[in-house]
Protein backbone atom coordinates (compact mmCIF):
# COMPACT_ATOMS: atom_id res chain seq x y z
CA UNK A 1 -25.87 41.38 88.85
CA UNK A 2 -28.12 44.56 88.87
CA UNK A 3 -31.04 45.95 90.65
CA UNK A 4 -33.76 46.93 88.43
CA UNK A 5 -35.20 50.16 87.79
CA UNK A 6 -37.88 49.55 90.59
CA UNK A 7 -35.18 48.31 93.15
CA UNK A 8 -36.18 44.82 93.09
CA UNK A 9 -33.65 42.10 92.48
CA UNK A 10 -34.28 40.79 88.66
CA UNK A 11 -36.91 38.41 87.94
CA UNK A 12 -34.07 35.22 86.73
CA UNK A 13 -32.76 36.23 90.44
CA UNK A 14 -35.99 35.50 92.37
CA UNK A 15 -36.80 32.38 90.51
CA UNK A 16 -33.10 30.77 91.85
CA UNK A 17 -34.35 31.74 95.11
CA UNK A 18 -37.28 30.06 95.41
CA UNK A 19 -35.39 27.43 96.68
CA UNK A 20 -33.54 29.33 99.04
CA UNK A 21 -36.71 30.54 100.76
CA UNK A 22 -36.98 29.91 104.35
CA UNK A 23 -39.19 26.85 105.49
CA UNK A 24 -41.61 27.13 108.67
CA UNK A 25 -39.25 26.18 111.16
CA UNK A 26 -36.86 28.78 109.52
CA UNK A 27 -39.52 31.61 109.56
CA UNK A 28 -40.89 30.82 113.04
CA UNK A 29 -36.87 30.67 114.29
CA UNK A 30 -36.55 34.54 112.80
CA UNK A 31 -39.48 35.64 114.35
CA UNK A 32 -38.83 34.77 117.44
CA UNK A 33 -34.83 35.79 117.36
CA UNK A 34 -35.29 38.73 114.77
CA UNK A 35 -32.31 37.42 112.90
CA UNK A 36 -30.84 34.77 110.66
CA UNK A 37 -27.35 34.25 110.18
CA UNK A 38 -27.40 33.24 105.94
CA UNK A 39 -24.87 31.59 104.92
CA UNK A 40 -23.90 33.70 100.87
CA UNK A 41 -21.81 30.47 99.19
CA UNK A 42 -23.46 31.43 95.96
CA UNK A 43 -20.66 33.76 95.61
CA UNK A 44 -16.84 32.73 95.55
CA UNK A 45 -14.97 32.94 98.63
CA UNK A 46 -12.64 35.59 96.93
CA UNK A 47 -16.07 37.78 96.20
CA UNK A 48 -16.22 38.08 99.90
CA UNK A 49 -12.25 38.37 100.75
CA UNK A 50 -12.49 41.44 98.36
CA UNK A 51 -15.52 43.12 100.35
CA UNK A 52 -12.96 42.45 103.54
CA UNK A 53 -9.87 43.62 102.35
CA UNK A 54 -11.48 46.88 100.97
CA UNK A 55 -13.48 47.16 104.24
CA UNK A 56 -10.47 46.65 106.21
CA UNK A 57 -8.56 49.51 103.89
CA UNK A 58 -11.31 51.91 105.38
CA UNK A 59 -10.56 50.94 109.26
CA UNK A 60 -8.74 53.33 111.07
CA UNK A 61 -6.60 51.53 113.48
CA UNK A 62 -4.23 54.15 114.32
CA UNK A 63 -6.76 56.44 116.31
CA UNK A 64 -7.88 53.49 119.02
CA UNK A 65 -10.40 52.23 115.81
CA UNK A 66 -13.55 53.55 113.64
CA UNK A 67 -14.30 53.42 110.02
CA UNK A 68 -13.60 56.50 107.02
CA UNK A 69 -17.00 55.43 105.60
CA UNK A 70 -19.93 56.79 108.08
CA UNK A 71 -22.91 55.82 107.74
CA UNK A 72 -22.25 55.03 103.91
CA UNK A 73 -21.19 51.66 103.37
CA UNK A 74 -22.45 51.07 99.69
CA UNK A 75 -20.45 54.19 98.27
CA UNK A 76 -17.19 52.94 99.93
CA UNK A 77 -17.92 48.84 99.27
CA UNK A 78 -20.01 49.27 96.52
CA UNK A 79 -19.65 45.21 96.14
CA UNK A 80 -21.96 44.58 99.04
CA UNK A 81 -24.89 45.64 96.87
CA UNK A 82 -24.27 41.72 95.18
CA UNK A 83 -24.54 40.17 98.11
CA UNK A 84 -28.20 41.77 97.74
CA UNK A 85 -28.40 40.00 94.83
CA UNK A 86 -27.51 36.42 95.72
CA UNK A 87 -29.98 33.67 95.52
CA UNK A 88 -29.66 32.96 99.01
CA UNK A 89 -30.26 36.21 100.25
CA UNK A 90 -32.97 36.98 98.07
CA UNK A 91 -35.18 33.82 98.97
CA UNK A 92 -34.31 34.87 102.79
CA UNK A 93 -35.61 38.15 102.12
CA UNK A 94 -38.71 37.67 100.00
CA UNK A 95 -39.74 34.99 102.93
CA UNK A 96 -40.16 37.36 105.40
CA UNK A 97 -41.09 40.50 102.32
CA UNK A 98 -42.73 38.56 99.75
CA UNK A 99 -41.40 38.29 96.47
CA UNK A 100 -42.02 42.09 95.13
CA UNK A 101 -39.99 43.89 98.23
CA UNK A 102 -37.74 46.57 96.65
CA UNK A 103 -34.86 47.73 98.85
């Protein structure tokens, strides 16, 4: 999957995740926690086993812990930027953005 030009997730994107979108009892619950924990099973479990093992290749545990990658995840895991991009994510964040939020 791919961003477009403008940053927003394509258009075929946002109409699967219409009905991902968050209902009023959803919205209300994020508002009042300031999180949601979304469940991403429109990708494969091994999708998401790759973005750990690649993660965990960046972790050093020799020096008591921290990570080789800063404050620049994307660069290092450049597969998180699908999880952007997933239907379930995308009808999470255009609840709370609307449906033309660009990241």
């Amino acid at each position: 999957m791919s961003v477009g030009a403008s940053g927003a997730p394509p258009r075929a994107v946002v109409e699967a995740a219409r009905s991902t979108k968050f209902n009023d009892a959803q919205l209300k619950q994020f508002l009042s926690q300031g999180y949601m924990i979304i469940p991403v099973t429109d990708l494969e479990r091994d999708f998401h086993e790759g973005i750990y093992q690649k993660a965990k290749t960046l972790y050093r545990a020799e020096d008591g812990g921290g990570v080789d990658f800063g404050n620049n995840v994307f660069p290092a895991v450049p597969d998180i930027g699908e999880i952007y991009q997933a239907p379930s994510v995308v009808g999470a964040l255009s609840s709370v953005l609307g449906d033309d939020y660009v990241m």
